[in-house]
PDB file of N, CA and C in Angstrom:
ATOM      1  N   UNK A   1      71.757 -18.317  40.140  1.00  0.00           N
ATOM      2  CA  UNK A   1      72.312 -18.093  41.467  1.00  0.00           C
ATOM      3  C   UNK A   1      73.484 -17.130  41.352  1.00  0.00           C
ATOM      4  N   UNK A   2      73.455 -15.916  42.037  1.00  0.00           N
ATOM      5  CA  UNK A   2      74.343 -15.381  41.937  1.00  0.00           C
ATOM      6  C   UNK A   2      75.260 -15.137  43.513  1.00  0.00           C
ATOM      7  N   UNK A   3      76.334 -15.063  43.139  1.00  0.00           N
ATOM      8  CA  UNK A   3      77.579 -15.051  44.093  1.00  0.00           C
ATOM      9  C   UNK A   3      77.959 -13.570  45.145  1.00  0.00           C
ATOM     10  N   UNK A   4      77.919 -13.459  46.159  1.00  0.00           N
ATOM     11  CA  UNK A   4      78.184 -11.953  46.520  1.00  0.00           C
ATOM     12  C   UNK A   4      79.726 -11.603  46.776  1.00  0.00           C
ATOM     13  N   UNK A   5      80.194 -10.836  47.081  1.00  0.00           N
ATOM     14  CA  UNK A   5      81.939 -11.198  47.525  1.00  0.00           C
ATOM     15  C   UNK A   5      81.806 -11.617  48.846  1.00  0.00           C
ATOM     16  N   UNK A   6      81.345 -11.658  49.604  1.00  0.00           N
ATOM     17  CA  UNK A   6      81.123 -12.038  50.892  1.00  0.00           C
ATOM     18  C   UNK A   6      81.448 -13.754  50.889  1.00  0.00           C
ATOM     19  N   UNK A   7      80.615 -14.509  49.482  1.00  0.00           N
ATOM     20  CA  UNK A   7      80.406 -15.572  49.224  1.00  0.00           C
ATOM     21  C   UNK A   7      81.900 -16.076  48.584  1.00  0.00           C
ATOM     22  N   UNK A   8      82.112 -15.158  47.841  1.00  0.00           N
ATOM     23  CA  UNK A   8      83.303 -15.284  47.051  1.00  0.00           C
ATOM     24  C   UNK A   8      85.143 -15.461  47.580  1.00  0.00           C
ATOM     25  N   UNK A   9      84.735 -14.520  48.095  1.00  0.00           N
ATOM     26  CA  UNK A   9      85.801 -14.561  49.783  1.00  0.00           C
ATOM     27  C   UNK A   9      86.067 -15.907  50.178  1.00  0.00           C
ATOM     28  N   UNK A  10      84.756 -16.446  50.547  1.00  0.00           N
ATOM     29  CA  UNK A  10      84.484 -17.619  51.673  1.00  0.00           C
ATOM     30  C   UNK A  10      85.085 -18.641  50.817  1.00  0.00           C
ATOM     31  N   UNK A  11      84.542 -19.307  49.553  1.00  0.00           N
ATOM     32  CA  UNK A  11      85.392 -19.739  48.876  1.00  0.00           C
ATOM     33  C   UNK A  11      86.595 -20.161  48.243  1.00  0.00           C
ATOM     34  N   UNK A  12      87.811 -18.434  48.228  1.00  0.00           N
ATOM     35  CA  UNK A  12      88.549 -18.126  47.989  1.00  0.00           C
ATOM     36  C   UNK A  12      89.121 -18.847  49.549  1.00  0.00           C
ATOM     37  N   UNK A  13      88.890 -18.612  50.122  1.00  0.00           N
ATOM     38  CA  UNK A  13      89.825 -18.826  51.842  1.00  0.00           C
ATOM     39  C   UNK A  13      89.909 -20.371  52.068  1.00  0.00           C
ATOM     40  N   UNK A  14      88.622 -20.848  51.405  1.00  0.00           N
ATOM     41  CA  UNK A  14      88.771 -22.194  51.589  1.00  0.00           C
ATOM     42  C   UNK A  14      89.756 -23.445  50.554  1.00  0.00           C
ATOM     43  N   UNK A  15      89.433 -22.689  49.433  1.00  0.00           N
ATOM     44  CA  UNK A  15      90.855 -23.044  48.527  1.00  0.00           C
ATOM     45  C   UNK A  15      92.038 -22.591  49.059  1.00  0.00           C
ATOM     46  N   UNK A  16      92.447 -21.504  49.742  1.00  0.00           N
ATOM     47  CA  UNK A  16      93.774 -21.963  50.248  1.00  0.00           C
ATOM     48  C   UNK A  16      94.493 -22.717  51.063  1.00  0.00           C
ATOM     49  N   UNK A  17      93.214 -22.582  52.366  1.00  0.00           N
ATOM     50  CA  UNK A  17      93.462 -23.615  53.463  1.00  0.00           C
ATOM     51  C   UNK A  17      93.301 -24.730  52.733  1.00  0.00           C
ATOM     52  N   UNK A  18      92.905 -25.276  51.637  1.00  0.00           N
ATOM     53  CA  UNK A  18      93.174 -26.951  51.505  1.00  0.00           C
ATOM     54  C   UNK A  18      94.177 -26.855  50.669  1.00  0.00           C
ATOM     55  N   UNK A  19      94.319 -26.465  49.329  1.00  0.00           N
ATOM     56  CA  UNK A  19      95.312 -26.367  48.726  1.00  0.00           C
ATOM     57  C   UNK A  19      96.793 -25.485  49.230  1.00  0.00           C
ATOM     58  N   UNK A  20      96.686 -24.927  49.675  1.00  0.00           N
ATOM     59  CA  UNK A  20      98.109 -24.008  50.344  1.00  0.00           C
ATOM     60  C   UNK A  20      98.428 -23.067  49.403  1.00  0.00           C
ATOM     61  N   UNK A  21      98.623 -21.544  49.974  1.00  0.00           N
ATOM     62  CA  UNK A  21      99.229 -20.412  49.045  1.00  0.00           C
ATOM     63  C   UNK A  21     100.451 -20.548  47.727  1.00  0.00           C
ATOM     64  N   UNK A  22     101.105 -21.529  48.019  1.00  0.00           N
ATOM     65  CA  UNK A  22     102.355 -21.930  47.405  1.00  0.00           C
ATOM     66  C   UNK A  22     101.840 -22.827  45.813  1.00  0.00           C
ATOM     67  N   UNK A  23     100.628 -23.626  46.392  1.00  0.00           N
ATOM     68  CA  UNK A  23     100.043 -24.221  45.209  1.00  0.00           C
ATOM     69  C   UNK A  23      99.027 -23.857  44.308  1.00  0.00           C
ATOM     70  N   UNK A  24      98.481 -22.940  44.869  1.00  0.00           N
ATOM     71  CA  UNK A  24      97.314 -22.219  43.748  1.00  0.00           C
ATOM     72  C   UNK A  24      98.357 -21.806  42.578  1.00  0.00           C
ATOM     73  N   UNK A  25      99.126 -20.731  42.465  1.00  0.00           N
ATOM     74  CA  UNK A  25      99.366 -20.905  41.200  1.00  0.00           C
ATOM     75  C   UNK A  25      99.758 -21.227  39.855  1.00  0.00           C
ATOM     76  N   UNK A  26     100.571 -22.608  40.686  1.00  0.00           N
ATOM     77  CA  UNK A  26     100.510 -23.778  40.014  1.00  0.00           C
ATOM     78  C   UNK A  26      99.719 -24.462  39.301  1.00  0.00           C
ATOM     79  N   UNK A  27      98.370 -24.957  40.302  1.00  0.00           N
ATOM     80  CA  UNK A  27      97.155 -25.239  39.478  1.00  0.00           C
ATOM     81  C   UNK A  27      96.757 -24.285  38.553  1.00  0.00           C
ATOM     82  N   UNK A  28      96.436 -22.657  38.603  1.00  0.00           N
ATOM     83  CA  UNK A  28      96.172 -22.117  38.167  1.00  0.00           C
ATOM     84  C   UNK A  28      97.201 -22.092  36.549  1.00  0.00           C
ATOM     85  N   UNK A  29      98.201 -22.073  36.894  1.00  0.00           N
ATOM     86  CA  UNK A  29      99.154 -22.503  35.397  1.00  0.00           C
ATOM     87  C   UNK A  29      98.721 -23.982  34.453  1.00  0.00           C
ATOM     88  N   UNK A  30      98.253 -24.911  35.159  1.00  0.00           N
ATOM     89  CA  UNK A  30      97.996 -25.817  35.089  1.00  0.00           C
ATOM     90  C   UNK A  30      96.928 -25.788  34.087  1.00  0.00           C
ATOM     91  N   UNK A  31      96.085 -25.429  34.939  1.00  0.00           N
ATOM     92  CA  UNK A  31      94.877 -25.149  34.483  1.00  0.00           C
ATOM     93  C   UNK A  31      94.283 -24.083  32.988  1.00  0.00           C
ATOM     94  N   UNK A  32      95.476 -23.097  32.297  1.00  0.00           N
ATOM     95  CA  UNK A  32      95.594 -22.451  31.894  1.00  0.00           C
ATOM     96  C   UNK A  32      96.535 -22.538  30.399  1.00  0.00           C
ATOM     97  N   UNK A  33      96.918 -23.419  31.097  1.00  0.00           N
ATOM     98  CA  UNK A  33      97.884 -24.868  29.881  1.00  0.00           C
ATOM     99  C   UNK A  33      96.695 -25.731  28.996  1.00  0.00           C
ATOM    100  N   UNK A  34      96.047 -26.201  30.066  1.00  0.00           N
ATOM    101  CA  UNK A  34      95.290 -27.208  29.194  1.00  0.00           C
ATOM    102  C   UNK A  34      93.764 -26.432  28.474  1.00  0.00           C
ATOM    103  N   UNK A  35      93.779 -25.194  28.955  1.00  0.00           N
ATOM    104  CA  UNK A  35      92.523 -24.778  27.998  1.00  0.00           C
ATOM    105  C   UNK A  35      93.069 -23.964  26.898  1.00  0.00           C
ATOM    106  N   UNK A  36      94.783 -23.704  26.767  1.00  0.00           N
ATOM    107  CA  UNK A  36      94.605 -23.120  25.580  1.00  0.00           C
ATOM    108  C   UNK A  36      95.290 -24.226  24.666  1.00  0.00           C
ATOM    109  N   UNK A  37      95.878 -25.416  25.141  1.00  0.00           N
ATOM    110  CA  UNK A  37      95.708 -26.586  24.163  1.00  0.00           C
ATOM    111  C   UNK A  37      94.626 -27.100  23.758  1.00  0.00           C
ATOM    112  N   UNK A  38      93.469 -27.326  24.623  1.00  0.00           N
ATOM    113  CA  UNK A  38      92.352 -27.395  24.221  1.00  0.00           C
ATOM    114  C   UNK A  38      91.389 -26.377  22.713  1.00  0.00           C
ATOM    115  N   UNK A  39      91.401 -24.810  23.150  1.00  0.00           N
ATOM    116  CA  UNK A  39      91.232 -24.238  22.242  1.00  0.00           C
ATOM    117  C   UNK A  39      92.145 -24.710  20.955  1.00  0.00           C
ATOM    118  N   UNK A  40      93.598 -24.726  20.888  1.00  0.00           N
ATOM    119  CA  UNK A  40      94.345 -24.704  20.028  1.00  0.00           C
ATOM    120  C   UNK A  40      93.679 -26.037  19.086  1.00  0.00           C
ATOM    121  N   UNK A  41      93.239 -27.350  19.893  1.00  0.00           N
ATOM    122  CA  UNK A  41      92.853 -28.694  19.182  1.00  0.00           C
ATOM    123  C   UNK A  41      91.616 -28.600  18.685  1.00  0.00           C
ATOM    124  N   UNK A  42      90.908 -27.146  19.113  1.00  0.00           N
ATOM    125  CA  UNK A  42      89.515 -26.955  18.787  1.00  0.00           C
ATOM    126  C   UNK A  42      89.164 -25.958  17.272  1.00  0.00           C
ATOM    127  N   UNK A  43      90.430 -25.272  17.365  1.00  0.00           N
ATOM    128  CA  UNK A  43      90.532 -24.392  16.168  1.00  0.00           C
ATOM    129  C   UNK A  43      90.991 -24.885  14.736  1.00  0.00           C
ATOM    130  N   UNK A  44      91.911 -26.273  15.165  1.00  0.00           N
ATOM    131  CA  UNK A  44      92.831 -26.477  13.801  1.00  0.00           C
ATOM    132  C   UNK A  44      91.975 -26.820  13.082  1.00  0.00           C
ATOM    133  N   UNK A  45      92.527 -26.636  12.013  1.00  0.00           N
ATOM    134  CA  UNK A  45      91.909 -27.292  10.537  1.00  0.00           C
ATOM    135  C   UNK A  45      92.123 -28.254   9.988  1.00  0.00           C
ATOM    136  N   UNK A  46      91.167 -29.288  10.231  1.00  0.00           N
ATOM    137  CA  UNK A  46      91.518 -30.806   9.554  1.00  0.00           C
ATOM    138  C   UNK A  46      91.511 -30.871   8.306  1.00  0.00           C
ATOM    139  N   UNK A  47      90.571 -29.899   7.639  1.00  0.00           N
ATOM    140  CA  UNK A  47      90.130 -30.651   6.416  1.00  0.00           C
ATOM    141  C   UNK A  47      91.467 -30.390   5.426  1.00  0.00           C
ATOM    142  N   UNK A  48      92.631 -29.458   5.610  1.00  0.00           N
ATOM    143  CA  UNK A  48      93.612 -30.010   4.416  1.00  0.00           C
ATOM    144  C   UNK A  48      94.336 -31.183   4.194  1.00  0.00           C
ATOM    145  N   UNK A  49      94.174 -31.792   5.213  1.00  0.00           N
ATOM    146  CA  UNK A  49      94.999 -33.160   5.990  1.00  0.00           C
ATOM    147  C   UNK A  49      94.098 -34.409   5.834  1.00  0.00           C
ATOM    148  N   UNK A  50      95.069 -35.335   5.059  1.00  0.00           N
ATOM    149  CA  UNK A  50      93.693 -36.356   4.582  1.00  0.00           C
ATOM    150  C   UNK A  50      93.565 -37.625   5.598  1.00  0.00           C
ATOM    151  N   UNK A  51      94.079 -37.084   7.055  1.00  0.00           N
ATOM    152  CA  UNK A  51      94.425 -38.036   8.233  1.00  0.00           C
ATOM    153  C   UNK A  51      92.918 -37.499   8.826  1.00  0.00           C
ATOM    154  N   UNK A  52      92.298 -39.031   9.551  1.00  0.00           N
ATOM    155  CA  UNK A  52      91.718 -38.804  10.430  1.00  0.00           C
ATOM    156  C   UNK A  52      91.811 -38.220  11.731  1.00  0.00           C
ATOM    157  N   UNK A  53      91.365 -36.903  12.326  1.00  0.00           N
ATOM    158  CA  UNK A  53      91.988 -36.164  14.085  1.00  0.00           C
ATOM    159  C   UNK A  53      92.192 -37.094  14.546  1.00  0.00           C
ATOM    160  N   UNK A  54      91.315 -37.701  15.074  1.00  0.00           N
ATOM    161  CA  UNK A  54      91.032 -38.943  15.715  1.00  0.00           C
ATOM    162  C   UNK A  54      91.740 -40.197  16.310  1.00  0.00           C
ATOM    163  N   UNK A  55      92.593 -40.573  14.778  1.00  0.00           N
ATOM    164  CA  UNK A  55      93.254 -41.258  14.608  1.00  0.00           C
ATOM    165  C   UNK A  55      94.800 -41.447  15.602  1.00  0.00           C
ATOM    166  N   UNK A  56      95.462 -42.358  16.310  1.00  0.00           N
ATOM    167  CA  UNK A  56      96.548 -41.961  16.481  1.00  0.00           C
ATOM    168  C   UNK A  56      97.925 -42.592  15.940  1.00  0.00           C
ATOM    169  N   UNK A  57      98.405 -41.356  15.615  1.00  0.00           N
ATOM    170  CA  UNK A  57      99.704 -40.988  14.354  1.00  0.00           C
ATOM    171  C   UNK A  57     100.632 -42.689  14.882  1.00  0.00           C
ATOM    172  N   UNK A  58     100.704 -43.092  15.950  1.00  0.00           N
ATOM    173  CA  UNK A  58     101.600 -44.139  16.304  1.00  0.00           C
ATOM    174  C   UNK A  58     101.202 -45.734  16.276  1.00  0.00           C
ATOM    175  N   UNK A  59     100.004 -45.924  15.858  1.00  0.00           N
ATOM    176  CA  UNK A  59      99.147 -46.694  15.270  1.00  0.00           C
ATOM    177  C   UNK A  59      98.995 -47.102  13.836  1.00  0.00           C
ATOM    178  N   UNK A  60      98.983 -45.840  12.931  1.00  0.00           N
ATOM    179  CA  UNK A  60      99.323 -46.389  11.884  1.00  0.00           C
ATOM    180  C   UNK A  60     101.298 -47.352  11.130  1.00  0.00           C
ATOM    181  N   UNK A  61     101.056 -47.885  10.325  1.00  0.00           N
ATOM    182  CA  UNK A  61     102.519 -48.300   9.782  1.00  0.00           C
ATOM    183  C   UNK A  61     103.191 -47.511   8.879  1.00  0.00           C
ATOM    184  N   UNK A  62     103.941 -47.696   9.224  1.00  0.00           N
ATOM    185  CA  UNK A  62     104.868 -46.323   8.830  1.00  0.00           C
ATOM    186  C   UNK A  62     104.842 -46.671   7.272  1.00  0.00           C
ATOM    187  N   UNK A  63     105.199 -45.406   5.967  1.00  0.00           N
ATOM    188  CA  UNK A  63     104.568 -45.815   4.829  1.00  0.00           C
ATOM    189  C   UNK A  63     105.722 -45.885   4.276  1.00  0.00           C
ATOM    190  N   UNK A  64     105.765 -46.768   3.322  1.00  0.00           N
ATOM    191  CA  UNK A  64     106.826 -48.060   2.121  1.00  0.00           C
ATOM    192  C   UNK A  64     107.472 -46.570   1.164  1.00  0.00           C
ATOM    193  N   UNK A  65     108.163 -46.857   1.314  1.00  0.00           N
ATOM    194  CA  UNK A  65     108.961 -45.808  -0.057  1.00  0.00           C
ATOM    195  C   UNK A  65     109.278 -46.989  -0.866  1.00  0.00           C
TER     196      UNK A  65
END
């Protein structure tokens, strides 16, 4: 399915009237935050780290010297 600007427009107009001019680019920051934390959690490299990703760091007990 493809989109025409005609279509695209219509769309666009309707996200502002619900959301308001003042808040799109907010979301849009928003939104722009969490996909490059996302990428960033998608790129790291676990395997030098002998911790499970998974795991969370505040769960385990803290370790005995």
């Amino acid at each position: 399915m493809r989109f025409g600007m005609s279509e695209i427009l219509i769309i666009v107009g309707i996200i502002v009237l619900l959301f308001g001019a003042k808040k799109i680019p907010e979301l849009m920051r928003g939104m722009g935050r969490g996909v490059k934390e996302f990428k960033d959690a998608v790129s790291k490299d676990y395997s030098s780290e002998d911790v499970d990703p998974t795991e969370n760091k505040s769960d385990r007990p803290a370790p005995k010297q």
